[in-house]
C-alpha atoms as a PDB file:
ATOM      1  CA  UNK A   1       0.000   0.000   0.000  1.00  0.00           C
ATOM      2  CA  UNK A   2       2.872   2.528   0.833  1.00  0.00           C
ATOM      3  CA  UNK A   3       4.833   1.906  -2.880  1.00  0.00           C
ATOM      4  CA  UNK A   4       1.455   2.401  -4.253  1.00  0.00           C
ATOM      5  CA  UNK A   5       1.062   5.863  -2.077  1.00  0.00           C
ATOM      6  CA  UNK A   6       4.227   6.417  -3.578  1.00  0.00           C
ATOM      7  CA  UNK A   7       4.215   6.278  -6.902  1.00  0.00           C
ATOM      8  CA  UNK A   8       0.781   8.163  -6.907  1.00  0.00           C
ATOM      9  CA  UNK A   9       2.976  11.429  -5.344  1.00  0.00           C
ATOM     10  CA  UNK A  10       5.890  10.374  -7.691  1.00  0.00           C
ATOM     11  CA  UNK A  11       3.180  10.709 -10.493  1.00  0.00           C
ATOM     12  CA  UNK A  12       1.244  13.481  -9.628  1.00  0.00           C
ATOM     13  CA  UNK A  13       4.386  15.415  -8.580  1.00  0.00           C
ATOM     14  CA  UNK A  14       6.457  14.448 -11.658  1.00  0.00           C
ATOM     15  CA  UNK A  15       9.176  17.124 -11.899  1.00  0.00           C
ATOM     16  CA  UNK A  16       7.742  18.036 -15.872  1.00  0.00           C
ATOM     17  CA  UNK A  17       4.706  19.115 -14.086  1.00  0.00           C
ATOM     18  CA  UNK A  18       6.700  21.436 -11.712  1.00  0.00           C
ATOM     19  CA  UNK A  19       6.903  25.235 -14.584  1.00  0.00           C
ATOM     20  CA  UNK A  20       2.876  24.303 -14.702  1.00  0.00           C
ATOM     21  CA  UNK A  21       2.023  24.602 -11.203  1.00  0.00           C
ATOM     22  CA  UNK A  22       4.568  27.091 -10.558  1.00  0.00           C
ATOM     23  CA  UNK A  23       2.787  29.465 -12.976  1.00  0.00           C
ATOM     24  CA  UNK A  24      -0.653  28.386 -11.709  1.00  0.00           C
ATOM     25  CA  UNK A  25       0.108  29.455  -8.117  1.00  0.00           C
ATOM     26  CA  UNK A  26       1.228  32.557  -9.239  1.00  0.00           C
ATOM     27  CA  UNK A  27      -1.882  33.412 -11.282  1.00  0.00           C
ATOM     28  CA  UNK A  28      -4.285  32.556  -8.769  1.00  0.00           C
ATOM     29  CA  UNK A  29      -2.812  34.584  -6.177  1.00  0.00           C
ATOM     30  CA  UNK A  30      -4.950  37.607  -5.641  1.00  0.00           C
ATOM     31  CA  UNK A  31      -1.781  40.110  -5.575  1.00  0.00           C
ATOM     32  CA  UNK A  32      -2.057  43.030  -7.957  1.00  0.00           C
ATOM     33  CA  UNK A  33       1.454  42.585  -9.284  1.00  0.00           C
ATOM     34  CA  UNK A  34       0.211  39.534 -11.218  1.00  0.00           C
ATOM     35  CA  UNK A  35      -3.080  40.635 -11.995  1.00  0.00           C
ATOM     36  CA  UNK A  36      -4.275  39.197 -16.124  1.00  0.00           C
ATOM     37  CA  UNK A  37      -7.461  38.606 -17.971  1.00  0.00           C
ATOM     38  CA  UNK A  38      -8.267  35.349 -17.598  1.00  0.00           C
ATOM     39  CA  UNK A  39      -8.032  34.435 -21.321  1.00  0.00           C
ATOM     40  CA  UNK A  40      -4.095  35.591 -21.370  1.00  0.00           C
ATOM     41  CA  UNK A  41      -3.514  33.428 -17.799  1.00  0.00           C
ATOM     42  CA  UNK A  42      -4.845  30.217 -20.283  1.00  0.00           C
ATOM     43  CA  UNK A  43      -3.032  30.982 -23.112  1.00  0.00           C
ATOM     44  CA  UNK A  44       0.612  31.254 -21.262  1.00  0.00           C
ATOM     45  CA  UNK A  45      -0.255  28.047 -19.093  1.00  0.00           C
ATOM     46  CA  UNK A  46      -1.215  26.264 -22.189  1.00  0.00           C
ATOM     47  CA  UNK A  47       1.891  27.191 -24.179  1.00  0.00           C
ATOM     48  CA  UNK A  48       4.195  26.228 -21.089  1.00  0.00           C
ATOM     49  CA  UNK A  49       2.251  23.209 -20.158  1.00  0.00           C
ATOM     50  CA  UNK A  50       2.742  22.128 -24.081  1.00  0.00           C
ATOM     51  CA  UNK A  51       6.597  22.843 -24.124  1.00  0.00           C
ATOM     52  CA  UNK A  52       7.464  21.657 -20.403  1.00  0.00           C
ATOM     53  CA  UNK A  53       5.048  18.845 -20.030  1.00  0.00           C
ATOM     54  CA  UNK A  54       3.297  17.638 -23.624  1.00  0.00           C
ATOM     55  CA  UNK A  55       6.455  17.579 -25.631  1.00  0.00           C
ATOM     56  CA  UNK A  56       8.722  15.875 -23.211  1.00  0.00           C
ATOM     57  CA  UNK A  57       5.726  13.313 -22.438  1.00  0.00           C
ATOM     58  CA  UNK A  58       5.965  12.194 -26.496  1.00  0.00           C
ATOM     59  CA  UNK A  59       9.767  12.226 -26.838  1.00  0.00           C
ATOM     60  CA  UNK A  60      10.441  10.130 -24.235  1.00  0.00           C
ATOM     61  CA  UNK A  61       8.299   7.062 -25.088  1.00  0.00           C
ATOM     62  CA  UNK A  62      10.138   7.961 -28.718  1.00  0.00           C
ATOM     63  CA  UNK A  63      13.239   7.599 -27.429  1.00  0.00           C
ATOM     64  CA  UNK A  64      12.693   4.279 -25.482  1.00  0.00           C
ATOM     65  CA  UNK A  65      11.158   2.347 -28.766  1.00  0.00           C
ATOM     66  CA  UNK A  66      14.399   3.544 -30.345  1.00  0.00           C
ATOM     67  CA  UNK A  67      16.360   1.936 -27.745  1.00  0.00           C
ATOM     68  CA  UNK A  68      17.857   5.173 -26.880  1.00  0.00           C
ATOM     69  CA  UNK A  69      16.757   4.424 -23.154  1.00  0.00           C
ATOM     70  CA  UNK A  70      16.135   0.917 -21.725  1.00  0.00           C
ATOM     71  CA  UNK A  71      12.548   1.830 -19.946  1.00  0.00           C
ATOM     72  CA  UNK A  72      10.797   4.752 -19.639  1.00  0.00           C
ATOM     73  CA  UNK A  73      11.792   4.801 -15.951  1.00  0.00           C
ATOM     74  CA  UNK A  74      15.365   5.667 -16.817  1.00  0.00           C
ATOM     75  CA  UNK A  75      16.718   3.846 -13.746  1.00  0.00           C
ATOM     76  CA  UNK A  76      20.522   4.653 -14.858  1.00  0.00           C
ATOM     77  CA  UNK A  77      21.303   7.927 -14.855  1.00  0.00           C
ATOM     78  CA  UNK A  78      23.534   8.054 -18.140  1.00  0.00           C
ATOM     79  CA  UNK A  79      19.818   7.304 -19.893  1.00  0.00           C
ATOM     80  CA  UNK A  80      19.051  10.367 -19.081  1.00  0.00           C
ATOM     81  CA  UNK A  81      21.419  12.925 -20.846  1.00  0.00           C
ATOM     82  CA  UNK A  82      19.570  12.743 -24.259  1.00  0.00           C
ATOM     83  CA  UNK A  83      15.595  12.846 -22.908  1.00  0.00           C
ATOM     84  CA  UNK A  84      17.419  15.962 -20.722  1.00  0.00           C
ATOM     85  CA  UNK A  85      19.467  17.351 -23.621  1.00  0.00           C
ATOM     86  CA  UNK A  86      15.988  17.848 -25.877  1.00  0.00           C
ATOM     87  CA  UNK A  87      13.542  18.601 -23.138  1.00  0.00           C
ATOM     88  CA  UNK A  88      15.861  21.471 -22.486  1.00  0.00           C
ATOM     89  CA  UNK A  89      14.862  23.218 -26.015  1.00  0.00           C
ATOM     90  CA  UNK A  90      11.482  23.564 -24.908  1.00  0.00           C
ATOM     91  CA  UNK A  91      12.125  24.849 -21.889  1.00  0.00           C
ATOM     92  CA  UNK A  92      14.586  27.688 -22.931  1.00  0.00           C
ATOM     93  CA  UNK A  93      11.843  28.509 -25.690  1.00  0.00           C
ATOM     94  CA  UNK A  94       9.489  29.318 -22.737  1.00  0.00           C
ATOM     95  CA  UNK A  95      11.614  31.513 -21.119  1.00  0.00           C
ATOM     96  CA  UNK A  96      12.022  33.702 -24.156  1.00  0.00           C
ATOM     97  CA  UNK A  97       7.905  32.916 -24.566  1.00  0.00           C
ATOM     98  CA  UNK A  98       7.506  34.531 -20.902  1.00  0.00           C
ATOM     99  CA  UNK A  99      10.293  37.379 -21.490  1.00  0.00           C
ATOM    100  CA  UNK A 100       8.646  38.855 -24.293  1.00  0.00           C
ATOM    101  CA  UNK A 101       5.321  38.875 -22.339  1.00  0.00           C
ATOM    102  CA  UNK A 102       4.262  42.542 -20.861  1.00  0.00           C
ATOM    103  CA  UNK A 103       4.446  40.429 -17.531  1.00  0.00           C
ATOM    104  CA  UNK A 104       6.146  40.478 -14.231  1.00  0.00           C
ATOM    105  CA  UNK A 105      10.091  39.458 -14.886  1.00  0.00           C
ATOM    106  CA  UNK A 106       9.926  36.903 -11.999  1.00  0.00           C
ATOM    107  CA  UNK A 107       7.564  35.231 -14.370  1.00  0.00           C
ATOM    108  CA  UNK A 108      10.426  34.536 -17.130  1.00  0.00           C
ATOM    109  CA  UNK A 109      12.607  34.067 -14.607  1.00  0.00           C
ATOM    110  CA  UNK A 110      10.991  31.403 -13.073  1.00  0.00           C
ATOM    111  CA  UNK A 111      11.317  29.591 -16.422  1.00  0.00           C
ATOM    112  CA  UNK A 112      14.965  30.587 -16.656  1.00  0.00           C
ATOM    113  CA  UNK A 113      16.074  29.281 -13.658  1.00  0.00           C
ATOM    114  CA  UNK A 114      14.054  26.288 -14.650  1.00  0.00           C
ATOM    115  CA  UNK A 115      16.059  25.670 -17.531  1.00  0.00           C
ATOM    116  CA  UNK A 116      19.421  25.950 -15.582  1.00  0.00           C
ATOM    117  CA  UNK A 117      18.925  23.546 -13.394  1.00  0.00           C
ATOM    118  CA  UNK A 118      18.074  21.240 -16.139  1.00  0.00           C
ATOM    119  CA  UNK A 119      21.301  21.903 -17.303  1.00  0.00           C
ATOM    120  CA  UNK A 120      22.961  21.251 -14.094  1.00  0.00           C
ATOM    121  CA  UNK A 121      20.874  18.229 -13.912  1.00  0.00           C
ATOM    122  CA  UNK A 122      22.056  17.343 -17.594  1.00  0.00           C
ATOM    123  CA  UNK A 123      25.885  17.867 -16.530  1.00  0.00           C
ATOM    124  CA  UNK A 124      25.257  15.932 -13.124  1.00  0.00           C
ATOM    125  CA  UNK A 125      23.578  13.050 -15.169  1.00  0.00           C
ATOM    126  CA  UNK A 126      27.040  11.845 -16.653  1.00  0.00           C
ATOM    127  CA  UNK A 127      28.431  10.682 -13.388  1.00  0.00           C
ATOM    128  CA  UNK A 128      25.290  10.628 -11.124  1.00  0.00           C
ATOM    129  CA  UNK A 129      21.740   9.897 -10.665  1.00  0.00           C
ATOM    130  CA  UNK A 130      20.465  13.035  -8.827  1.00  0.00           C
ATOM    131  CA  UNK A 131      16.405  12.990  -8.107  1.00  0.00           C
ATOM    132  CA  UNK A 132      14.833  15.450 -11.101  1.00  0.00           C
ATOM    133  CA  UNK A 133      11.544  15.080  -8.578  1.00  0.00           C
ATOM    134  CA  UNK A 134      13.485  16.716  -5.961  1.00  0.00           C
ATOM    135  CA  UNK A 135      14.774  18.944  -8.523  1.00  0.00           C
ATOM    136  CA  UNK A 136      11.698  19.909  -9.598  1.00  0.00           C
ATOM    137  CA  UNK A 137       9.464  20.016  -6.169  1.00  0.00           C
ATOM    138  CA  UNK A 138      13.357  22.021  -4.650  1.00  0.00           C
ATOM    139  CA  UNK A 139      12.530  24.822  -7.957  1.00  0.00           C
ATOM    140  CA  UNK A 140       9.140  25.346  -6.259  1.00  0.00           C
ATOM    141  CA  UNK A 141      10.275  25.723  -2.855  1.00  0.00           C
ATOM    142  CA  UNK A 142      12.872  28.209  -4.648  1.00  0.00           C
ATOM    143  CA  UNK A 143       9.935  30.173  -6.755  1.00  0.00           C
ATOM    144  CA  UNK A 144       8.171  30.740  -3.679  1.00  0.00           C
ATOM    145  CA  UNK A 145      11.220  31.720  -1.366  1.00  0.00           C
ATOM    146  CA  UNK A 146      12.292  34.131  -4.218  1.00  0.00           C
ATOM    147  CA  UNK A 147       8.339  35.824  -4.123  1.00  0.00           C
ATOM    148  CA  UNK A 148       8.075  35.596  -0.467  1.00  0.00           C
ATOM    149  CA  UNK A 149      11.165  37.911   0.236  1.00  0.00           C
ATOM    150  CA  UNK A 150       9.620  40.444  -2.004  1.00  0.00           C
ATOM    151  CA  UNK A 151       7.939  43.362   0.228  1.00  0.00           C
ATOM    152  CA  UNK A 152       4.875  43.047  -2.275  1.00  0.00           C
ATOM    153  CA  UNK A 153       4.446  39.654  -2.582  1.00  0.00           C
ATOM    154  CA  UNK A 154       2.647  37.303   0.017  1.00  0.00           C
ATOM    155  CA  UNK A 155       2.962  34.366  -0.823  1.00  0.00           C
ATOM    156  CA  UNK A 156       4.337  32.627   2.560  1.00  0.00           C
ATOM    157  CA  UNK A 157       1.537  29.780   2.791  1.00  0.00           C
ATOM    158  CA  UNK A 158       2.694  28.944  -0.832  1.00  0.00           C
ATOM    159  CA  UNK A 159       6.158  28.504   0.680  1.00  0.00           C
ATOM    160  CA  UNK A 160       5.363  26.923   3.241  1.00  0.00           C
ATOM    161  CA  UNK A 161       3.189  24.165   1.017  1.00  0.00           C
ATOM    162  CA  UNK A 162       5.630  23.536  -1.157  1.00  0.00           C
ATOM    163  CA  UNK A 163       8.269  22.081   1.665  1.00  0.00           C
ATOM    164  CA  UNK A 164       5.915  19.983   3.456  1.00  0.00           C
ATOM    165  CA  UNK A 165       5.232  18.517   0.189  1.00  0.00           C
ATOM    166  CA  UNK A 166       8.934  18.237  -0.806  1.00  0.00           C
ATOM    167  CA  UNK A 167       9.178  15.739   2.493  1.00  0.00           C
ATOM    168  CA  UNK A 168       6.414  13.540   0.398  1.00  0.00           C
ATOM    169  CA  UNK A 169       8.072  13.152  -2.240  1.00  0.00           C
ATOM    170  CA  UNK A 170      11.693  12.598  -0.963  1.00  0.00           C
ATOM    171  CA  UNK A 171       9.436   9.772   1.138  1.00  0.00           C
ATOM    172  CA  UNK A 172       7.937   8.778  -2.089  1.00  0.00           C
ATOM    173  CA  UNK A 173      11.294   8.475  -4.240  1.00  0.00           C
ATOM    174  CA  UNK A 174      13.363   6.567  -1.127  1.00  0.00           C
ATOM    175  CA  UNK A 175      10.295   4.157  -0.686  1.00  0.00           C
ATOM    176  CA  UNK A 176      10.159   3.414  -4.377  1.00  0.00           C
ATOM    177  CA  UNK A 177      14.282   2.700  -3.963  1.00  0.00           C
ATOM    178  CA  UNK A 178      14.614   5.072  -7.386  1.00  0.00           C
ATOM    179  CA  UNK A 179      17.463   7.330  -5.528  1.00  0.00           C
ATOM    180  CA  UNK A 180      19.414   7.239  -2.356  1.00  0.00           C
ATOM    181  CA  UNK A 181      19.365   9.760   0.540  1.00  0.00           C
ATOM    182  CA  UNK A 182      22.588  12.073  -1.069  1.00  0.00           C
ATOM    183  CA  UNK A 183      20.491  11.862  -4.793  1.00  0.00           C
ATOM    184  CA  UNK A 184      17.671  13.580  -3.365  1.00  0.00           C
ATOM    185  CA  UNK A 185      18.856  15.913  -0.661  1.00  0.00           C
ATOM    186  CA  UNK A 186      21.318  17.474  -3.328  1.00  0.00           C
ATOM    187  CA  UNK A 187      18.194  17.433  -5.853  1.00  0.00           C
ATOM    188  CA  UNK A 188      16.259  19.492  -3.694  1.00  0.00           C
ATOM    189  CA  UNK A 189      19.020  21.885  -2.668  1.00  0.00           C
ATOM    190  CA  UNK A 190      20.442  22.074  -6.640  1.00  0.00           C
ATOM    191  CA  UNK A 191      16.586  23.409  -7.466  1.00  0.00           C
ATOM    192  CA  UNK A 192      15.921  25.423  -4.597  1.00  0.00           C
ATOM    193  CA  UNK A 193      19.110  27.426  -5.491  1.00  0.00           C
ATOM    194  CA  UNK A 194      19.268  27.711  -9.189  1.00  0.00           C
ATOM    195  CA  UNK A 195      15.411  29.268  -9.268  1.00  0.00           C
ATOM    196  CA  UNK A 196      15.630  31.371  -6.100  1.00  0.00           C
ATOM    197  CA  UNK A 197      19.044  32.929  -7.050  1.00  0.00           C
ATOM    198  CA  UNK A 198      17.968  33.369 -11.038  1.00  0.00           C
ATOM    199  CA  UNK A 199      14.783  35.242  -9.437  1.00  0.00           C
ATOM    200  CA  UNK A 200      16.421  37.075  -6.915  1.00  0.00           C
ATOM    201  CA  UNK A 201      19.631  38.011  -8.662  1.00  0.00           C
ATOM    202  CA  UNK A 202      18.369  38.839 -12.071  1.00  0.00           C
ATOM    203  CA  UNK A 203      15.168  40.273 -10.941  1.00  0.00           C
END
């Protein structure tokens, strides 16, 4: 009952879902700063959804029926430099998407410091097998810090969300024996930093 506990949390906190809710937090937040018409909040969460979530969802399964990758898993980590290498594209491409929006930089950012820790992750990947669920639920925790320590932005519950979940899924990922204790503390810590210091520095 627990492995089936969690992979449900693996699933539904699946570190390609991660730019998604990140903007969806931010748009239903009732601050001013991030006030849009409803329509334009739709459009950019479809447009990142398809580029951070739809296209790496049909390139993997791709790559495993070309044998580029063993199972869809990935359970060694030198599987996962090509399904990294092209989900990357995407991801840069909505950064530039976001930075030409008339929108809040943090926004963009957000995406950009998305898309560098994939990179790390990419680099990492050669000689390790670092949790990209940590990675992704640790870029949360670091869009939220980043917002929080902003005098107009309240967004402290968000924060404080976002870690209690990052304990379920470092339960989930240790249960399921995908990744040892090291894989997915440094996950966490390698996404917290990259987004929160992208936000904060480049802001």
């Amino acid at each position: 009952m627990s492995k089936y506990i969690a992979h449900t949390i693996s699933v539904l906190l699946h570190p390609m879902l991660m730019p998604s809710y990140g903007l969806l937090a931010i748009f239903v937040t009732n601050n001013s700063m991030f006030i849009l018409p409803y329509d334009a909040k739709r459009i950019i969460l479809v447009i990142v959804a398809i580029n951070t979530l739809a296209l790496p969802l049909l390139i993997i399964p791709l790559f495993n029926r070309m044998g580029i990758i063993k199972s869809i898993q990935m359970h060694e980590h030198r599987e996962r430099i090509i399904p990294i290498a092209f989900t990357l594209v995407p991801y840069i491409f909505s950064f530039y998407f976001l930075k030409r929006l008339p929108i809040l930089s943090e926004v963009s950012l957000f995406m950009l410091g998305a898309s560098i820790t994939l990179a790390i992750a990419l680099v990492v990947s050669i000689w390790w097998k670092i949790s990209l669920h940590m990675i992704g639920i640790g870029g949360l925790v670091g869009l939220f810090f980043a917002l929080s320590t902003r005098i107009y932005f309240e967004i402290t519950t968000y924060l404080i969300a976002a870690v209690a979940i990052a304990g379920f899924v470092a339960w989930a990922r240790l249960r399921l024996n995908t990744h040892n204790p090291p894989q997915v503390y440094v996950g966490f810590i390698l996404g917290w930093i990259s987004v929160a210091s992208t936000i904060l520095l480049l802001s």
